[in-house]
Each structure stands twice: as C-alpha cells, then as structure tokens.
Protein backbone atom coordinates (compact mmCIF):
# COMPACT_ATOMS: atom_id res chain seq x y z
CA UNK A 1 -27.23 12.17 -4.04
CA UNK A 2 -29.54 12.29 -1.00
CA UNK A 3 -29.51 14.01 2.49
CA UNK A 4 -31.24 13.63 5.27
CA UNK A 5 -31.43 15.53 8.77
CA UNK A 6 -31.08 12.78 11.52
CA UNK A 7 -33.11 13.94 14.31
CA UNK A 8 -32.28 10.81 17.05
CA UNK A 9 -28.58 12.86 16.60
CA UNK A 10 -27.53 15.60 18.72
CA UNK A 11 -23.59 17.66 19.39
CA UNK A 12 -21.53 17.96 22.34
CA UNK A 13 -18.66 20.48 21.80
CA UNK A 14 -15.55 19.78 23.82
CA UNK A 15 -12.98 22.95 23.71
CA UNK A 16 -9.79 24.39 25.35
CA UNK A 17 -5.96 24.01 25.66
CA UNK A 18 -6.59 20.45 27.00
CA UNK A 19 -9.43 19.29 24.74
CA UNK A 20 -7.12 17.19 22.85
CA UNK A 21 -5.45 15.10 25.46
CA UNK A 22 -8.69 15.07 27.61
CA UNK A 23 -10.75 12.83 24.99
CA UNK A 24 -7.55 10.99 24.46
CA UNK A 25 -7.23 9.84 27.69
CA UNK A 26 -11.36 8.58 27.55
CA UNK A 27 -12.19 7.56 24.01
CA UNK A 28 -11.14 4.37 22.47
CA UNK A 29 -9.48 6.16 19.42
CA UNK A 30 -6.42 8.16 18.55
CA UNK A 31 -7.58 11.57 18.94
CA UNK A 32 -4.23 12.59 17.55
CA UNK A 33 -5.50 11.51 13.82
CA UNK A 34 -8.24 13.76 13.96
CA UNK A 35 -7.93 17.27 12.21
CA UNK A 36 -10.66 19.65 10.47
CA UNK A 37 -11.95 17.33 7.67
CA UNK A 38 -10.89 14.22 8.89
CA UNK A 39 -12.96 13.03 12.06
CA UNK A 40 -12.87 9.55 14.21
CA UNK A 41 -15.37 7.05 15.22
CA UNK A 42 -14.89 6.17 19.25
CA UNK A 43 -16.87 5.69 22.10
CA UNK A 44 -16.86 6.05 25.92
CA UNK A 45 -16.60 3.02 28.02
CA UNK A 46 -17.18 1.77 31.38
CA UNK A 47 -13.91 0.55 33.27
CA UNK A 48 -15.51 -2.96 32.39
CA UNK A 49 -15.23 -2.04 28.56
CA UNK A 50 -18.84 -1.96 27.66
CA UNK A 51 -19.80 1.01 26.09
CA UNK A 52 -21.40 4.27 27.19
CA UNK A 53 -22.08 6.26 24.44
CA UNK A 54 -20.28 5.70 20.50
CA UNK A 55 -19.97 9.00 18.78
CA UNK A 56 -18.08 10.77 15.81
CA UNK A 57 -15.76 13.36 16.69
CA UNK A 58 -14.64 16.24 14.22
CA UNK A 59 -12.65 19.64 14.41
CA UNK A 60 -13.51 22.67 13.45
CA UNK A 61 -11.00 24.82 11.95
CA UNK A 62 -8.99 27.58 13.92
CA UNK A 63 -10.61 30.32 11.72
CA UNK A 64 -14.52 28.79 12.36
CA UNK A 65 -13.37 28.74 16.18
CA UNK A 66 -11.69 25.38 16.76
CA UNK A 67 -12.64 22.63 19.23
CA UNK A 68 -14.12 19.18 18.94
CA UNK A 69 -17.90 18.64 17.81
CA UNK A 70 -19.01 14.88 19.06
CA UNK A 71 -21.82 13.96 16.75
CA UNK A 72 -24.00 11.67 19.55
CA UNK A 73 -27.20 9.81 20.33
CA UNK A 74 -29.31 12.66 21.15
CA UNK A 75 -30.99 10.97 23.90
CA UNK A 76 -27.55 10.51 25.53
CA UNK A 77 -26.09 13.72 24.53
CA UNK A 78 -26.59 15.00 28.62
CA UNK A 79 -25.52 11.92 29.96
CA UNK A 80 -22.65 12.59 27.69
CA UNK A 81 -21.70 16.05 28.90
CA UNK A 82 -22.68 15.17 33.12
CA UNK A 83 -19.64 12.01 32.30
CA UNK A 84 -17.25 14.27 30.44
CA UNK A 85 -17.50 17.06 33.40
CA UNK A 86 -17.09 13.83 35.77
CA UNK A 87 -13.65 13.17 34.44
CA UNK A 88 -12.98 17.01 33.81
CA UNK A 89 -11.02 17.14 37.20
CA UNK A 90 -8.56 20.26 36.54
CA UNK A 91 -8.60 19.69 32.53
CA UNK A 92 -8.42 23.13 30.72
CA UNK A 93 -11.86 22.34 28.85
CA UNK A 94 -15.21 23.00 28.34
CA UNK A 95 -18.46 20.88 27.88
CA UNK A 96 -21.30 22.42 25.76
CA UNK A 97 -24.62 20.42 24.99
CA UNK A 98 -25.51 22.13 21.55
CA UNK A 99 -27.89 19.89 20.22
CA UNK A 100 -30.76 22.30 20.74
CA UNK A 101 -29.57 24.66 18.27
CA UNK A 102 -27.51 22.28 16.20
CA UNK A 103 -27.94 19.03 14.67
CA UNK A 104 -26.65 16.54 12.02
CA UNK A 105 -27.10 15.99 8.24
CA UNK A 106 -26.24 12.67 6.29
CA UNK A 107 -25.41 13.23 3.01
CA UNK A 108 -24.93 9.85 1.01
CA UNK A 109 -24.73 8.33 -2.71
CA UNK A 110 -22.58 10.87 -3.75
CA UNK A 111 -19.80 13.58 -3.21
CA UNK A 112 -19.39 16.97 -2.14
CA UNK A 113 -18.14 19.50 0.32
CA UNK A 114 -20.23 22.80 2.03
CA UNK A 115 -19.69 25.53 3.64
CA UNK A 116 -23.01 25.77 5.38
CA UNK A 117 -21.71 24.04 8.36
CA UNK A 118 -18.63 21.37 9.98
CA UNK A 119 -18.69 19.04 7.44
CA UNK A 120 -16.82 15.44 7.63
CA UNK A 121 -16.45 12.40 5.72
CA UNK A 122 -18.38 9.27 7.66
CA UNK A 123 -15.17 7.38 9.12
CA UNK A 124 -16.78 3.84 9.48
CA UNK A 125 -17.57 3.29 5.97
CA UNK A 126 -17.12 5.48 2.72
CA UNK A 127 -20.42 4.25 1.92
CA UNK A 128 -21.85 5.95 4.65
CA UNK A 129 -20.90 9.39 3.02
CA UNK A 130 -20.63 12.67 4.48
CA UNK A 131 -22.12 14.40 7.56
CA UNK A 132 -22.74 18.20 8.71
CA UNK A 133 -23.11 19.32 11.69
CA UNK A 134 -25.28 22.68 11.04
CA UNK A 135 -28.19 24.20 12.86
CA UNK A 136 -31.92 22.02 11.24
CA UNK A 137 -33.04 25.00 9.58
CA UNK A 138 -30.30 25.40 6.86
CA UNK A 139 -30.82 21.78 5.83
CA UNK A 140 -32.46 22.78 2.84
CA UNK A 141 -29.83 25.12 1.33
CA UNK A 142 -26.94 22.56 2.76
CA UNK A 143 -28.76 20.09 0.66
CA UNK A 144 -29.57 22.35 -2.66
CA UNK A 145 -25.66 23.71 -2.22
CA UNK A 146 -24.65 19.84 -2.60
CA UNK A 147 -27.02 19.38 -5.32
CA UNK A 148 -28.68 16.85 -2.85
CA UNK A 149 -32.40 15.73 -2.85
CA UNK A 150 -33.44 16.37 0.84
CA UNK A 151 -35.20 12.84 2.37
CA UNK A 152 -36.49 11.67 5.27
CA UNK A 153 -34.46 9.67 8.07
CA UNK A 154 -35.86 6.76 7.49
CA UNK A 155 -33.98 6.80 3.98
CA UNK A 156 -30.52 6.87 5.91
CA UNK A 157 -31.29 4.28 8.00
CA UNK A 158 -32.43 1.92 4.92
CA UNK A 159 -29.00 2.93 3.39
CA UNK A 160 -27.56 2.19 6.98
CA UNK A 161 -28.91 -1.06 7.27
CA UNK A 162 -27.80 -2.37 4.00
CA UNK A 163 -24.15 -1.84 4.92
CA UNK A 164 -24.83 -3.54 7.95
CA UNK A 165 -23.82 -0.76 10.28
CA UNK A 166 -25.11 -0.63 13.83
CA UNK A 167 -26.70 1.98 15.30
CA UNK A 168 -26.98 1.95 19.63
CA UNK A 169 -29.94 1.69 21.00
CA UNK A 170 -31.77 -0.02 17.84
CA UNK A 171 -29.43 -3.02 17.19
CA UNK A 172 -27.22 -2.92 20.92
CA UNK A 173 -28.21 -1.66 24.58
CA UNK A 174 -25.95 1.02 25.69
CA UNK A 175 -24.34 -0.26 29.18
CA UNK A 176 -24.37 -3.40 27.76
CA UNK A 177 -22.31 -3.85 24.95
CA UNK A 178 -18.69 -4.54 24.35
CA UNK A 179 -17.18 -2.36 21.17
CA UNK A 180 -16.23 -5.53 19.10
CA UNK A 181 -19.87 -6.83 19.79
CA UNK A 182 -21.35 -3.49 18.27
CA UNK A 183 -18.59 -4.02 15.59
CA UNK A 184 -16.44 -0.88 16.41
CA UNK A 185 -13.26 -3.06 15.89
CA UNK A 186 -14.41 -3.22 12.04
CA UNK A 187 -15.63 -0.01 11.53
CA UNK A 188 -12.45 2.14 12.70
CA UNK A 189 -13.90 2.88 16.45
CA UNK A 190 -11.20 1.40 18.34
CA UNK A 191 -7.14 1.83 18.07
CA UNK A 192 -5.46 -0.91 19.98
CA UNK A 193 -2.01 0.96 19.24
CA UNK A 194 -3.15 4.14 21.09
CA UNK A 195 -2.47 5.04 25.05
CA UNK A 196 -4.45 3.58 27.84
CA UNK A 197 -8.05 4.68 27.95
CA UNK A 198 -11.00 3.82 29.98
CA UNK A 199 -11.67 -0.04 29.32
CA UNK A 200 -8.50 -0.30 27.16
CA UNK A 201 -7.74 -3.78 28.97
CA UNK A 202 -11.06 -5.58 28.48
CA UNK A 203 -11.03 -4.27 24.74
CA UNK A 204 -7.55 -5.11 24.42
CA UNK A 205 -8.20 -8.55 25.61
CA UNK A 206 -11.25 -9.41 23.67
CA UNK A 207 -8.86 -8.36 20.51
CA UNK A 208 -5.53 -10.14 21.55
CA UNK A 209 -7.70 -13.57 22.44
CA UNK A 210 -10.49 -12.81 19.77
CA UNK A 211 -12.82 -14.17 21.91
CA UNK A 212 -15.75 -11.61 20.78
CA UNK A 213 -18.59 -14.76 20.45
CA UNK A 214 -21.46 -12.32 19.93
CA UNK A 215 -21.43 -9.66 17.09
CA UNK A 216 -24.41 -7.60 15.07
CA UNK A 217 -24.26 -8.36 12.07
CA UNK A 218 -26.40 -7.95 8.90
CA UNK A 219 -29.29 -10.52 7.81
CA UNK A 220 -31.78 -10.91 5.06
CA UNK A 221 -35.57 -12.24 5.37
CA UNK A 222 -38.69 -12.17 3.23
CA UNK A 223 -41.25 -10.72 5.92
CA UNK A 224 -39.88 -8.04 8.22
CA UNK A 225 -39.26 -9.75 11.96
CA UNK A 226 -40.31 -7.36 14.92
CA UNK A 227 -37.33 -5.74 16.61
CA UNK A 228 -36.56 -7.41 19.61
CA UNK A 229 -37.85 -10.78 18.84
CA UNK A 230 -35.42 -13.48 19.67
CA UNK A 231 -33.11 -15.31 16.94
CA UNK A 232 -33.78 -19.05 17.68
CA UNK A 233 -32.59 -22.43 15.88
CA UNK A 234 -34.81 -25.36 16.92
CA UNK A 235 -34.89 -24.57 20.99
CA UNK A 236 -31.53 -22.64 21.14
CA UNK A 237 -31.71 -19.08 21.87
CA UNK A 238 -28.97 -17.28 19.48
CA UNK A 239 -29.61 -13.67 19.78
CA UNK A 240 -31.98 -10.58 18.90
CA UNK A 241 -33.44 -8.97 16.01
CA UNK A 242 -32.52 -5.03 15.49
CA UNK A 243 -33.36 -2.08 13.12
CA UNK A 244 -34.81 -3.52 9.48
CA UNK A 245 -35.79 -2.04 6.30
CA UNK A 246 -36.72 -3.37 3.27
CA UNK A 247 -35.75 -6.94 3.20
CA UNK A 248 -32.65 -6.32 5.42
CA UNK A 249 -31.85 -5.90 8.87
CA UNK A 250 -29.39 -6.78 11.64
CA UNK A 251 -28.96 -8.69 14.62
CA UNK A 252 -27.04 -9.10 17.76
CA UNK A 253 -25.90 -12.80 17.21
CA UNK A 254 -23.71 -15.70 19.45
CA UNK A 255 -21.79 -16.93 16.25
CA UNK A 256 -20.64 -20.24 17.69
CA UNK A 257 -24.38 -20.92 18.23
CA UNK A 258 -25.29 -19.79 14.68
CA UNK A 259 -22.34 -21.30 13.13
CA UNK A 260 -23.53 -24.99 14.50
CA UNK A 261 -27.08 -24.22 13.22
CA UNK A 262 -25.83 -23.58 10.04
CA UNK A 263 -23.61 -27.15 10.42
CA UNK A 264 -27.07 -29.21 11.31
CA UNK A 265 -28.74 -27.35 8.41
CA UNK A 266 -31.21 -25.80 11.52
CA UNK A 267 -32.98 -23.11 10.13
CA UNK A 268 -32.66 -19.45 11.82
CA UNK A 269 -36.03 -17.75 12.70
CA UNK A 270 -37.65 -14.75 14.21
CA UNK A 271 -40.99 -14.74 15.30
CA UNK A 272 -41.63 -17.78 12.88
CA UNK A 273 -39.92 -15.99 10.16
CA UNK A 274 -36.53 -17.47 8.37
CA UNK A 275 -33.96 -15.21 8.13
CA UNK A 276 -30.31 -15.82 6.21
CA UNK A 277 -27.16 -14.41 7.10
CA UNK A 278 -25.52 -11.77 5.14
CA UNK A 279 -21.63 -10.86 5.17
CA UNK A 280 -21.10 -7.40 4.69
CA UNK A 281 -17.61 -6.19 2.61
CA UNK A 282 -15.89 -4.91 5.55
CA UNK A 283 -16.15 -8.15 7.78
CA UNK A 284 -12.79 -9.14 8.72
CA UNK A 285 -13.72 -11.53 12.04
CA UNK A 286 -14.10 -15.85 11.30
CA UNK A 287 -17.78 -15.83 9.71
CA UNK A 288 -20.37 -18.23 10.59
CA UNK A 289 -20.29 -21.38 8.49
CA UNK A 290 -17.08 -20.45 6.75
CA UNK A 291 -13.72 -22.37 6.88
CA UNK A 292 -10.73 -21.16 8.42
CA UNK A 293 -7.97 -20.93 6.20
C-alpha cells in the first residue's frame, strides 16, 4: 500500500441547515447519496455546461462536527468559495477555505480505514483508493496507522494516469470543458436522474443525443510527448497531449477524427512521436475503431 500527500489539492468546507440542498441545487450530482464514508464526484458548471471547478465532496460525521469537505484544485479552491458565496443568496450556510491548514492524502494499492482525519473511498474508480482529508503534518502517522509506505505525488499521478483518469488543468482547461469531455459521465460525476442544476440542460443534452465528439482518454507511446503538443494524423489536427508517466498518458481527443485515422491506417503522433490508443475498463462510450454492435 502507498500514500501520498497531494499538494496541487486543497478543502472548501460548506456547513449549515441548508448545506445540503445548497450544493444540490449547483453540483451535477445527487448530494442526497452522500453520507460520512461515502462521498460524490461533481463539479460546478457554467450555465453553458462547461465546467468550473470538479471536486469530491464528503461528510463528516455529526460527532466530528458535520458539514461537507469539497476536496478541490487548490489553485481554484478561492475561486471556489468567491462562486459558492455568489449563489449563497439567503442559504443558511457557510463557506470556509481550509486548505491552508488542511490538505489531502491518497492512499492506493490497498485497504484500510483511519482515524487521523475524514477519510473516504475515491468514488470515480475503486482503483483510485482512499483519500483523507487531514492537516500535512500528520501524513506520516496517517500513513504508518494504514501500514502505508509514504511516496511522493508524482507516484499518484503515475497510478492516476494508468487508469486513465483526468485530472483539470493537466489533461482539460477549466472554463473550457464539458463534463462528458473530461469523462465525468464515466467516472460517477454526473446524475442525469437528479433535480435541475446549473448546466443540467447542456449536460443533459450532450447525454440524451450522445453527441460528446471529444473525450480524454488514455494512450500509450514509447518516448514521452511534451504536454500540450498537438495530436495530429497526416495534416489533421485531432487533439492535445496531457499529464504522462511512464509509457502512458492521456489526451483530449475528437474521436470521429481519430476513429477515421485509425480506418486509413494514418498513424497518430505527437511531436513526431507515435502514440496508440488505450481503452481503459470503465469506458462505456462507442470507442475509436471499434464496431457498433
């Protein structure tokens, strides 16, 4: 088992009588699912349905204090709070940026529980493992109570990457991106049976018509690409290269475009290298090259 503290992470705590039904009414998930020990992946959108900031959202017991911890970007963990407040109106909550005294463990190849902080299963993928949100310091005794060997990030994000997981800012532009082209539609981020929610109609229509054409997904190459080169067949422009790490990496792709590349046997390159496409387990969307049933 390994851990890692993930210092590019950072913790908004939403509290109060109306926490609840306040994220409801904003995130793209059920906030009615979540409960200590079982959090939510969601995100906050623009009313055009591209997203803001993605973040995990757990609850904290009554007896540890309650309220909702959003495990976020760091870098957009103030941008976070000045939205929230923006929507706050008369909402019976309040906003706390806590990410300079706490931050946000991965805990991965393995299983465990610990009382040295909020701890939560990763809801995107099992794979992912488990995450605490704790202040830095106690990382080492969080780890050694888990019977964890304590790595560095870049560990995580090499595990990460070889799921194929996306993380904003690396492998999509916040502002930018729709949630089923950062793959939140696979990876439990979005419920299309909840309430309405800010950008529910784009999302919803993206789904309904599954007309997402560009998704990251995972690839595989011999000589590491340079993030942000472009993805090209012959002259055609099909996307961008994202995070990498040993041998793998992902990319923000047009899949109609790669999907005739792969029909006219045109290789796909970065930068002059050849890279190969990689399906992870939880794809569910038509993949390139493959026949519909």
């Amino acid at each position: 088992m390994q851990a890692a503290l993930l210092p590019e992470r950072g913790v908004v705590k939403v509290a109060g009588d109306d926490a609840r039904r306040f994220l409801n009414g904003l995130a793209t998930n059920d906030m009615g699912k979540v409960a200590p020990g079982r959090a939510c992946f969601a995100a906050l959108l623009t009313p055009q349905g591209k997203i803001i900031v993605d973040f995990i959202v757990a609850e904290a017991s009554p007896e540890d204090g309650g309220g909702f911890f959003l495990d976020c970007p760091r870098a957009l963990a103030t941008a976070l709070v000045e939205k929230l407040n923006f929507y706050k109106l008369r909402a019976k909550v309040t906003i706390e940026d806590l990410s300079d005294g706490l931050g946000v463990m991965a805990v991965w190849d393995g299983t465990g529980d610990s009382d040295y902080g909020l701890c939560y299963a990763d809801p995107r993928l099992a794979a992912l493992g488990l995450r605490i949100i704790l202040p830095p310091h106690l990382c080492p005794e969080a780890a050694a109570d888990l019977g964890a060997a304590l790595a560095e990030p870049e560990a995580y994000d090499a595990h990460r990457i070889s799921l194929g997981v996306p993380r904003g800012g690396n492998d999509f532009s916040y502002g930018d991106t729709f949630p089923h082209e950062a793959d939140m539609d696979q990876l439990a981020g979005v419920d299309f049976d909840k309430g309405c929610y800010i950008g529910q109609e784009v999302v919803s229509r993206v789904e309904h018509r599954a007309s997402a054409r560009n998704r990251v997904v995972p690839i595989a190459f011999e000589l590491a690409p340079i993030p942000g080169l472009p993805v090209t067949a012959g002259d055609k422009t099909l996307g961008m290269v994202g995070s990498s790490s040993n041998g793998r990496g992902l990319a923000l792709l047009r899949l109609d475009r790669v999907a005739d590349a792969l029909a006219a046997a045109t290789p796909l390159t970065a930068g002059g290298v050849t890279i190969a496409l990689v399906k992870p387990a939880w794809a569910t969307f038509p993949w390139p090259g493959e026949t519909k049933a």
